[in-house]
N, C-alpha and C. Protein backbone atom coordinates (compact mmCIF):
# COMPACT_ATOMS: atom_id res chain seq x y z
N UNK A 1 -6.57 -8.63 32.99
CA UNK A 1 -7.36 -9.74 32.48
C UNK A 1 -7.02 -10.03 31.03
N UNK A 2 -6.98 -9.26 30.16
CA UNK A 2 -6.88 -9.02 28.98
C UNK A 2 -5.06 -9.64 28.46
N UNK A 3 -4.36 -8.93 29.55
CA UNK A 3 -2.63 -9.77 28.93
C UNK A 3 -3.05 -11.48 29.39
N UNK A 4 -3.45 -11.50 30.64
CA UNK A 4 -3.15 -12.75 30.93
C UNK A 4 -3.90 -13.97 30.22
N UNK A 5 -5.52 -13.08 29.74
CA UNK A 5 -6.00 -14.02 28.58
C UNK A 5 -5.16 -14.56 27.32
N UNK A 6 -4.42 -13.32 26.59
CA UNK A 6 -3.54 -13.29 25.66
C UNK A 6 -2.38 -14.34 25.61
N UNK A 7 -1.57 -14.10 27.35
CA UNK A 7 -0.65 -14.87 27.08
C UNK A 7 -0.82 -16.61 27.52
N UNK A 8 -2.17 -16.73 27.96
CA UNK A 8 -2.51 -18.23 27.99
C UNK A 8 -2.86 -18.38 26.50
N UNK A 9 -3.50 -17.74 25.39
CA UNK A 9 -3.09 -18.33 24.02
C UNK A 9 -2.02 -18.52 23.73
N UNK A 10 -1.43 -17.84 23.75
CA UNK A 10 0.38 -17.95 23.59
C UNK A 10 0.87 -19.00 23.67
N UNK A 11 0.80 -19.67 24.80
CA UNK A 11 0.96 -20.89 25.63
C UNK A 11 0.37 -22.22 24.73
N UNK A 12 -1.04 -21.66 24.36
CA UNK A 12 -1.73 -22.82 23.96
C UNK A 12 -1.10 -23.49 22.54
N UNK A 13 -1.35 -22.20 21.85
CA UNK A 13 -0.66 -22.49 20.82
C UNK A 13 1.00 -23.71 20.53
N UNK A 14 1.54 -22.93 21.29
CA UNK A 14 2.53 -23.98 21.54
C UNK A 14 3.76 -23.43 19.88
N UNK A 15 5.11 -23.81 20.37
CA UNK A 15 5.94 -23.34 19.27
C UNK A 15 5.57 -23.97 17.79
N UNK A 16 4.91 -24.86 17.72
CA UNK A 16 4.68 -26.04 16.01
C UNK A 16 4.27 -24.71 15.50
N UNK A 17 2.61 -24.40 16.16
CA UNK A 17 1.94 -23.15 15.82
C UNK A 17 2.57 -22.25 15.24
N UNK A 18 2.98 -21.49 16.14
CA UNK A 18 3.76 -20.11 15.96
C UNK A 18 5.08 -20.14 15.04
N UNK A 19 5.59 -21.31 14.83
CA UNK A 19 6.39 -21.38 13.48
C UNK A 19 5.82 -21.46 12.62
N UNK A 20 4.72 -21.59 12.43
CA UNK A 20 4.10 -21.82 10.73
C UNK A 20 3.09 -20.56 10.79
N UNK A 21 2.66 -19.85 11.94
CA UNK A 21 2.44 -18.67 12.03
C UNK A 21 3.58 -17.47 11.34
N UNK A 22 4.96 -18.07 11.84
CA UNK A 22 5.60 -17.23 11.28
C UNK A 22 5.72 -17.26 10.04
N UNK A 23 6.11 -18.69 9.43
CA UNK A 23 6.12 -18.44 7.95
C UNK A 23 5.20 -18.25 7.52
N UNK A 24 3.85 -18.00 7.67
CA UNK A 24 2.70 -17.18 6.97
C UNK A 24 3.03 -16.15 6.81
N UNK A 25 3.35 -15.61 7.91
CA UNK A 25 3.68 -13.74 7.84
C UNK A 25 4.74 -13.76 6.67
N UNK A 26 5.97 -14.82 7.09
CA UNK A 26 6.74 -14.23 6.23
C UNK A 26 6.35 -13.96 4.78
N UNK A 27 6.15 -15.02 4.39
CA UNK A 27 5.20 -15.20 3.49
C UNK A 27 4.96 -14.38 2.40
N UNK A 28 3.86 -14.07 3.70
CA UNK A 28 2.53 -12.51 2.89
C UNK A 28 3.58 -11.37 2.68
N UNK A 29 4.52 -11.40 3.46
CA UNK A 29 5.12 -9.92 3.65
C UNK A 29 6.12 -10.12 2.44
N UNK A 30 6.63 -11.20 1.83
CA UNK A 30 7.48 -11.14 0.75
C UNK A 30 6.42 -10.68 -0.65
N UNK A 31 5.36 -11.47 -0.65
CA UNK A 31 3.97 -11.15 -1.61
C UNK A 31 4.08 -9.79 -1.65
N UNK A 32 3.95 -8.82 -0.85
CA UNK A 32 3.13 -7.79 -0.29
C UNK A 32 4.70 -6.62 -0.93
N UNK A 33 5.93 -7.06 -0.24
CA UNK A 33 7.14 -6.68 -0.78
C UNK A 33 7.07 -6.62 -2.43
N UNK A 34 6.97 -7.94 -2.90
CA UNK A 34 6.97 -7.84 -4.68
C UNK A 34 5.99 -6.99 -4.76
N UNK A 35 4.65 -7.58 -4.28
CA UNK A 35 3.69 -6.70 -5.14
C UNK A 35 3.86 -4.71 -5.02
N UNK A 36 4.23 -4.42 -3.86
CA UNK A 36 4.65 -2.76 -3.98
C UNK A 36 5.82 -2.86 -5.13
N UNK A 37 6.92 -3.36 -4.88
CA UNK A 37 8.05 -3.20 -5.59
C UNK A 37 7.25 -2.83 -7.01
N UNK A 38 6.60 -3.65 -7.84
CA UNK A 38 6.16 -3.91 -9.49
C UNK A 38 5.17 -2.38 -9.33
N UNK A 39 4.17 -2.52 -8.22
CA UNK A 39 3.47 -0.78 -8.43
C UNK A 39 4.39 0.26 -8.26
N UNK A 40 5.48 -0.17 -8.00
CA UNK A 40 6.32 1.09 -7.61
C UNK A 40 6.87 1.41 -9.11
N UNK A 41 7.45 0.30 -9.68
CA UNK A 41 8.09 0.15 -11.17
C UNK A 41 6.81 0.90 -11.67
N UNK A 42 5.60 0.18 -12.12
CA UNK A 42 4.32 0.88 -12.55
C UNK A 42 4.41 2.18 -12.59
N UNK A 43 4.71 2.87 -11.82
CA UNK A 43 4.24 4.30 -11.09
C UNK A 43 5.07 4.65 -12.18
N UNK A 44 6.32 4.46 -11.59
CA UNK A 44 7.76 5.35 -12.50
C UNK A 44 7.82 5.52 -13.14
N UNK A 45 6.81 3.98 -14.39
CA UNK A 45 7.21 3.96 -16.18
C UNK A 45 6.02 4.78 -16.31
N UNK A 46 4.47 5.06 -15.91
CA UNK A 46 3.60 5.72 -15.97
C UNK A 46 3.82 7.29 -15.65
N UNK A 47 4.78 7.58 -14.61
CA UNK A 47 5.10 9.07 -14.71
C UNK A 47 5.90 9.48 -15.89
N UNK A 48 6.85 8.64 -16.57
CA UNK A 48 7.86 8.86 -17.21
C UNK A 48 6.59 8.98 -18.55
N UNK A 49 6.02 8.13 -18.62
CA UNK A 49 5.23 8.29 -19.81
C UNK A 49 4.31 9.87 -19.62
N UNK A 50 4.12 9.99 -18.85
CA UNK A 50 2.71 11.47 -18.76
C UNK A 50 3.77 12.78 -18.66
N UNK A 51 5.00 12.16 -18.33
CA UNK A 51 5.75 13.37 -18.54
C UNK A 51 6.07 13.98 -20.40
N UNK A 52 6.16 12.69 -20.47
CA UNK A 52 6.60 12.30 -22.04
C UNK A 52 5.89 12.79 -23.36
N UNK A 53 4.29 12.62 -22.88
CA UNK A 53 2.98 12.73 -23.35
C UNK A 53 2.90 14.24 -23.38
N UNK A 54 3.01 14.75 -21.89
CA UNK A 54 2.80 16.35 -21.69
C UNK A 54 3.82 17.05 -22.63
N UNK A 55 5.05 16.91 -23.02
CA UNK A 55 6.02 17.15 -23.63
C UNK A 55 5.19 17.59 -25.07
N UNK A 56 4.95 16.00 -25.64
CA UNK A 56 4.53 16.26 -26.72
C UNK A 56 3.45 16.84 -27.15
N UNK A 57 2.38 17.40 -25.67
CA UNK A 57 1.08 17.90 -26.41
C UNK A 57 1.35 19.62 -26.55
N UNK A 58 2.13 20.00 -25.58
CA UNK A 58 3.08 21.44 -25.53
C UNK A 58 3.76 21.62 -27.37
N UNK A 59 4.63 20.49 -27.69
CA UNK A 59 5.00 21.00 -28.31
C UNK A 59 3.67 21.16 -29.90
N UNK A 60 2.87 19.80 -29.91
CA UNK A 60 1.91 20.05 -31.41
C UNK A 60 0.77 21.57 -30.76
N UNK A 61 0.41 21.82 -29.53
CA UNK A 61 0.21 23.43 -29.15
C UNK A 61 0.92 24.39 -29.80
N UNK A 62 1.76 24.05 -29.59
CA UNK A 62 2.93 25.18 -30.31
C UNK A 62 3.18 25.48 -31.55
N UNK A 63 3.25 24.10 -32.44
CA UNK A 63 2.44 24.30 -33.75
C UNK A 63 1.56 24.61 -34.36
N UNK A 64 0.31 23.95 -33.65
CA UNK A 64 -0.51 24.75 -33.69
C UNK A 64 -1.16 26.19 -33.64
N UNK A 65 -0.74 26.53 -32.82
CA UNK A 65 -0.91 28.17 -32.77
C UNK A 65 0.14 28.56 -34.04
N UNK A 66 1.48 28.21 -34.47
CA UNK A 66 2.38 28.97 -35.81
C UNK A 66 1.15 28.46 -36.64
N UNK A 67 0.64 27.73 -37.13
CA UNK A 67 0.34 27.24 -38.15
C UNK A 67 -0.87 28.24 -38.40
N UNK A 68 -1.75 28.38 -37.59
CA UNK A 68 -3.36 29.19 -37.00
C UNK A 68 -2.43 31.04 -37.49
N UNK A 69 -1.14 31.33 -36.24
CA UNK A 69 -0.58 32.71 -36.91
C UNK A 69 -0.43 32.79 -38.46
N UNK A 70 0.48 31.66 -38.94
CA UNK A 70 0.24 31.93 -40.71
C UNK A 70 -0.38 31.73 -41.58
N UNK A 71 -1.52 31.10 -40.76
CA UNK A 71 -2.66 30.90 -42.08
C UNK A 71 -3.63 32.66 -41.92
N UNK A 72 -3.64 33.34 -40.87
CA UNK A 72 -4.21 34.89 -40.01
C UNK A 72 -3.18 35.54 -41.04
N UNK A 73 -2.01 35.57 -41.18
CA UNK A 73 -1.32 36.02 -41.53
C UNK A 73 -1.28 36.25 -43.15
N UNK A 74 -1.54 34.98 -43.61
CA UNK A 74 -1.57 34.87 -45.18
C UNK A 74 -3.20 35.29 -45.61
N UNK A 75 -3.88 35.02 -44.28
CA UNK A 75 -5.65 35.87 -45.07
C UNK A 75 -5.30 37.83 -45.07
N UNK A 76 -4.52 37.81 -44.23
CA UNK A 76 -4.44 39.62 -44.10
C UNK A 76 -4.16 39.74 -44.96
N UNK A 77 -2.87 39.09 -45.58
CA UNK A 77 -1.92 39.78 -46.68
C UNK A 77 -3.11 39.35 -48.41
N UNK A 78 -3.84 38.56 -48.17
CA UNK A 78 -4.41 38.35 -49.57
C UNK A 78 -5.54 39.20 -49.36
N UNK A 79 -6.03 40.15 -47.99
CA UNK A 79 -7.17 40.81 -48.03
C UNK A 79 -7.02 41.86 -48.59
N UNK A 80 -5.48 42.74 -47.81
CA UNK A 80 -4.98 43.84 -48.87
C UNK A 80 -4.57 43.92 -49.70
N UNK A 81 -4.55 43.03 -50.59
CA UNK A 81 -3.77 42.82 -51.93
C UNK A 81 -4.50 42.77 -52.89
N UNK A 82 -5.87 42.23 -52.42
CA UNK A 82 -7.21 42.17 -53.05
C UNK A 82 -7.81 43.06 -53.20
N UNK A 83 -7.93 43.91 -55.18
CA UNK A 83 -8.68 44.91 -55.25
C UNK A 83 -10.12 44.66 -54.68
């Protein structure tokens, strides 16, 4: 019941229809194509950046802690030095 309902729309429609049916699809699907393509770009320059970011918070960490060791470092040495 169900195909033969289907393919009497089919019918009804008629080819005018279903060509401008098609270029809808096509259409959307070129839309739909760009629009992933640009989130895809998005993604890439956004990973490249958090990679970039992580880089640099590792390395002012890393300073941080030398800077924290020689300032520990320079209170010891002025504690014993201090009658």
């Amino acid at each position: 019941m169900f195909i033969s309902g289907s393919g009497q729309q089919v019918e009804q429609l008629g080819n005018h229809d279903l060509a401008n049916r098609i270029n809808e699809l096509t259409e959307e699907n070129l839309r739909l194509s760009t629009t992933e393509r640009k989130a895809t770009a998005e993604n890439e320059r956004l990973q490249h950046q958090v990679t970039e970011l992580e880089d640099d918070l590792a390395a002012v960490r890393t300073s941080l802690r030398r800077m924290i060791r020689s300032e520990n470092h320079s209170q010891k040495k002025n504690t014993t030095t201090t009658p």
